[in-house]
N, C-alpha and C. Protein backbone atom coordinates (compact mmCIF):
# COMPACT_ATOMS: atom_id res chain seq x y z
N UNK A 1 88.07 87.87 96.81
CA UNK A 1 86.98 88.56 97.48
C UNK A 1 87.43 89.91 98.04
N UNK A 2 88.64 89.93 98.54
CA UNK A 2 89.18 91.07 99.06
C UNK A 2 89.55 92.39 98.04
N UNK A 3 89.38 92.06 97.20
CA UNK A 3 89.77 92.94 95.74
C UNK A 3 88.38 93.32 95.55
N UNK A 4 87.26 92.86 95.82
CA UNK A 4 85.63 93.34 95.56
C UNK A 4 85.38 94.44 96.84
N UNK A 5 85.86 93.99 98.21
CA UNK A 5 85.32 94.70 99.28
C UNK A 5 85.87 96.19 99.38
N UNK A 6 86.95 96.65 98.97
CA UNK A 6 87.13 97.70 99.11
C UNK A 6 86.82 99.08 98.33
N UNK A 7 85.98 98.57 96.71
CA UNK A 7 85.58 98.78 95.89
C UNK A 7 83.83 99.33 96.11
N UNK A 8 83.87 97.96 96.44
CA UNK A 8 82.16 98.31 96.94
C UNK A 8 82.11 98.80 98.52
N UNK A 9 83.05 99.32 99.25
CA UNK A 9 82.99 99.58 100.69
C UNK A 9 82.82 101.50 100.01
N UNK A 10 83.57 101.47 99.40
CA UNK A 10 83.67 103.10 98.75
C UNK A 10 82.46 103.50 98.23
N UNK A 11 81.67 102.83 97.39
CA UNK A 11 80.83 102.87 96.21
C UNK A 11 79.94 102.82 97.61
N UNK A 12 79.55 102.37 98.75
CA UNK A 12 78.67 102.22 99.77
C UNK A 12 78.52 103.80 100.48
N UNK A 13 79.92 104.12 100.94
CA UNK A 13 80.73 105.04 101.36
C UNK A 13 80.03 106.30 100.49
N UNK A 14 80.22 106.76 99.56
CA UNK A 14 79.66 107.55 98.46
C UNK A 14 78.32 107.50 98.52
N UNK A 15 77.80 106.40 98.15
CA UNK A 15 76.17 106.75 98.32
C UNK A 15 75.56 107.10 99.28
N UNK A 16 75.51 106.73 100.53
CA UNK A 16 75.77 107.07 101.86
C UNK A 16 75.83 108.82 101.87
N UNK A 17 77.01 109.20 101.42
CA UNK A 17 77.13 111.21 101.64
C UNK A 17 76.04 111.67 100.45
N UNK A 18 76.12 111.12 99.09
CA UNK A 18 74.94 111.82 98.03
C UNK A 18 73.60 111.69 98.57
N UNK A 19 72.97 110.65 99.66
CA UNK A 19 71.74 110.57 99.82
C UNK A 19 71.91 111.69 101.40
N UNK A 20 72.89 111.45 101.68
CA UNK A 20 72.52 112.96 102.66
C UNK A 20 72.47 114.13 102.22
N UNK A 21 72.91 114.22 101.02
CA UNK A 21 73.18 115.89 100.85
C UNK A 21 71.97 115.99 99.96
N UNK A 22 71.11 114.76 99.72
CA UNK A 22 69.60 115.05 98.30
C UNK A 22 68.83 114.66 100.10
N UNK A 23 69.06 114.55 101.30
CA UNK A 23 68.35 114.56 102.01
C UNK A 23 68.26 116.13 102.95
N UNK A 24 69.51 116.65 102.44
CA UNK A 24 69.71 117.82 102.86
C UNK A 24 68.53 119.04 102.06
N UNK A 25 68.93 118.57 100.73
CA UNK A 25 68.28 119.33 99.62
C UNK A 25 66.69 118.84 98.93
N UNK A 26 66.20 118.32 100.49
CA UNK A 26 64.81 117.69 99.73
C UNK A 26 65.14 117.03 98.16
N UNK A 27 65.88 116.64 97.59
CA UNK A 27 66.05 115.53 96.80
C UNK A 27 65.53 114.30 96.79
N UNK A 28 65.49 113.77 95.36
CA UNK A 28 65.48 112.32 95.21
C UNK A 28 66.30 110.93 95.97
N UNK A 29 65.90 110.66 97.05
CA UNK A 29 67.11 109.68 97.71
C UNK A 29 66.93 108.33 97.22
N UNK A 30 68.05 108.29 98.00
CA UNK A 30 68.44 106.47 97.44
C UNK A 30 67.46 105.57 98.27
N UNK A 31 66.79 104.85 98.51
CA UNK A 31 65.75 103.49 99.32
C UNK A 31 67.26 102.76 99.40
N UNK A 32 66.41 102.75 101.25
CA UNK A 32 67.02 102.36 102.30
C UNK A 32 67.31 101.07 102.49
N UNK A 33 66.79 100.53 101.09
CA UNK A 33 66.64 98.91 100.54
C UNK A 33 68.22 98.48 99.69
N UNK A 34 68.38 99.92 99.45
CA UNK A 34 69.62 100.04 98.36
C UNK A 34 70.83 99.77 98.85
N UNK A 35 70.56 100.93 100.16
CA UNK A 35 71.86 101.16 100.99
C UNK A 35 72.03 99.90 101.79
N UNK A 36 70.55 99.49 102.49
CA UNK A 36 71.24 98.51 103.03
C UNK A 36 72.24 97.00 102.16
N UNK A 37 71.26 96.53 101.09
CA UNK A 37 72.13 95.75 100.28
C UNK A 37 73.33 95.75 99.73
N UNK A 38 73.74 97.38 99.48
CA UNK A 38 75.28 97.57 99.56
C UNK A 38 76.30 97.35 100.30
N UNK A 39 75.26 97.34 101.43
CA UNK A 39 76.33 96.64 102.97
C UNK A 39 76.36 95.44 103.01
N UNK A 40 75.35 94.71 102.64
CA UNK A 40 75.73 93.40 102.71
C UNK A 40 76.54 92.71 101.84
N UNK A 41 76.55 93.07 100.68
CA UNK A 41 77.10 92.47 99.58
C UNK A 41 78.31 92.95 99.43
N UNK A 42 78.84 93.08 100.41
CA UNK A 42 80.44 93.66 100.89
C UNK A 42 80.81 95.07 101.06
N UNK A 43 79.72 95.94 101.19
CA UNK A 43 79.86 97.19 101.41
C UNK A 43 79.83 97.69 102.89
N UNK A 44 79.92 96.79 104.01
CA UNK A 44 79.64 97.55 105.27
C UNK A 44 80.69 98.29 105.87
N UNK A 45 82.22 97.68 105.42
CA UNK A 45 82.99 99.15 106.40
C UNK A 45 82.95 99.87 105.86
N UNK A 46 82.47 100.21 104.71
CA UNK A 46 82.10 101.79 104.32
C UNK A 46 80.88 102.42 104.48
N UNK A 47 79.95 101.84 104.64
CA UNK A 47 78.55 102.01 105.23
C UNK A 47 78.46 102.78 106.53
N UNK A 48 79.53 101.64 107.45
CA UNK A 48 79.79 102.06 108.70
C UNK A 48 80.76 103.56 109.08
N UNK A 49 81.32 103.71 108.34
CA UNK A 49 82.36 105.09 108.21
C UNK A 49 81.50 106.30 107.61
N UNK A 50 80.98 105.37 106.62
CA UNK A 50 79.75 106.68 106.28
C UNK A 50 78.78 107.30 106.86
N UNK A 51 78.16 106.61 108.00
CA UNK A 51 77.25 106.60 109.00
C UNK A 51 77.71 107.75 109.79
N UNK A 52 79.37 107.51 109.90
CA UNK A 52 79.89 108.26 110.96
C UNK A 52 80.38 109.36 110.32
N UNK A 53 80.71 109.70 109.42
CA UNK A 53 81.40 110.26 108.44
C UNK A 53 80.10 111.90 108.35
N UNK A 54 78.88 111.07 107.69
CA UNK A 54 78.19 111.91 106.95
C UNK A 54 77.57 112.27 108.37
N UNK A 55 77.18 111.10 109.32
CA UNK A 55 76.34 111.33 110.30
C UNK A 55 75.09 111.16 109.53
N UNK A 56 74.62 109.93 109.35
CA UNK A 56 73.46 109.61 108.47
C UNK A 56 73.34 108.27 108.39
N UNK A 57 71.99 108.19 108.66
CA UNK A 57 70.98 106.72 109.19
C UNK A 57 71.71 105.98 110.89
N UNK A 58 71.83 107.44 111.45
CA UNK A 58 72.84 107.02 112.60
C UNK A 58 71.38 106.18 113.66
N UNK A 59 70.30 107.07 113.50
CA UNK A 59 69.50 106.81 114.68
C UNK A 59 69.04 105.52 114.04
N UNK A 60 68.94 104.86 113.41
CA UNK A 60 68.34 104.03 112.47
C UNK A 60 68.84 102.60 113.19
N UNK A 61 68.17 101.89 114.17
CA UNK A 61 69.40 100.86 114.72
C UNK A 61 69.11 99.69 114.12
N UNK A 62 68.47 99.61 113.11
CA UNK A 62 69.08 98.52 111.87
C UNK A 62 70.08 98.73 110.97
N UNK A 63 70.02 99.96 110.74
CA UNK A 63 71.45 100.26 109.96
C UNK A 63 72.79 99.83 110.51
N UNK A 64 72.75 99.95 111.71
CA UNK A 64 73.86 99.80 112.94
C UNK A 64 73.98 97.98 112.77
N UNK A 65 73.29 97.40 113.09
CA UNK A 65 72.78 96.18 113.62
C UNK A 65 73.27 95.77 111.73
N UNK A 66 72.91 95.87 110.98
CA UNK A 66 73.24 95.10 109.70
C UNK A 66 74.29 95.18 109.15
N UNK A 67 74.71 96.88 109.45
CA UNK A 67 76.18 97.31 108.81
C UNK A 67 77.64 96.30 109.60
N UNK A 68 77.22 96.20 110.99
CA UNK A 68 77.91 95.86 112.15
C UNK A 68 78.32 94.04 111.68
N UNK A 69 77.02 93.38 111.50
CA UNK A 69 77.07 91.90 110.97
C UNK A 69 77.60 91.85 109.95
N UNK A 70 77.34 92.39 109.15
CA UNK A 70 78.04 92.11 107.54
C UNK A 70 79.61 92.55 108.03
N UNK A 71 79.47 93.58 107.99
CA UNK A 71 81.41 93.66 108.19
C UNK A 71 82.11 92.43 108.67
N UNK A 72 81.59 91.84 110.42
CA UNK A 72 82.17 91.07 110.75
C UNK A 72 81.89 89.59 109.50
N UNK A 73 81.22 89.35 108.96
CA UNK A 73 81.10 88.44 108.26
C UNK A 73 81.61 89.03 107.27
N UNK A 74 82.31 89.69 106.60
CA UNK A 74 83.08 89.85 105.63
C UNK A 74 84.53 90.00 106.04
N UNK A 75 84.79 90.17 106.90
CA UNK A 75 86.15 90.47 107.71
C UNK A 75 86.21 88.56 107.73
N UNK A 76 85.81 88.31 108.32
CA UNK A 76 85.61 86.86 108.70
C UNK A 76 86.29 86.05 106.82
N UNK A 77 85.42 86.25 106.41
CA UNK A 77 85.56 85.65 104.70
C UNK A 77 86.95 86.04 103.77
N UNK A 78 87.28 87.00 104.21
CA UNK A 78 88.84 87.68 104.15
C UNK A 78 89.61 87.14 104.98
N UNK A 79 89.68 86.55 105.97
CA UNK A 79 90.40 86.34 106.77
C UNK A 79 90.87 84.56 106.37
N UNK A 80 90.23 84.35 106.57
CA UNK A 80 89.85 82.65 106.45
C UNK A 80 90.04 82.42 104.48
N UNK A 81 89.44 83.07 103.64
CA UNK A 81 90.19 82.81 102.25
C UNK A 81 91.55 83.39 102.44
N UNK A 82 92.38 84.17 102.89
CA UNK A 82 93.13 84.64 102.86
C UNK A 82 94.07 83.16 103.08
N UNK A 83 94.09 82.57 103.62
CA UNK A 83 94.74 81.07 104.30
C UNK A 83 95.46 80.22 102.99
């Protein structure tokens, strides 16, 4: 599992800065349906870095609130398979 999360934490991470900069550029963005499922499905410490990173979907306090749970529940699932 730990070989998936850092993969998709990046790939989270990345989409995250392209939908700011097509939000910068009145662009086509990514649904907020997207981003969030990237976090869950093992993408949140990059979600969360991206947040901070790009400064984007900061005011958003579900983004916060989902990015925040998933991590710890993936930190958690790494930790405990790791055994």
């Amino acid at each position: 599992m730990d070989r998936l999360l850092i993969p998709i934490s990046f790939i989270t991470f990345l989409t995250l800065g392209y939908d700011k900069l097509q939000a910068k550029a009145d662009g086509r963005r990514i649904p907020e349906k997207v981003l969030l499922l990237l976090g869950v499905f093992g993408g949140a410490i990059g979600g969360l870095v991206g947040m901070k990173v790009f400064r984007h979907k900061t005011r958003h306090s579900y983004f916060w609130i989902i990015y925040t749970l998933s991590a710890v529940v993936q930190l958690l699932a790494v930790t405990l398979l790791a055994r």
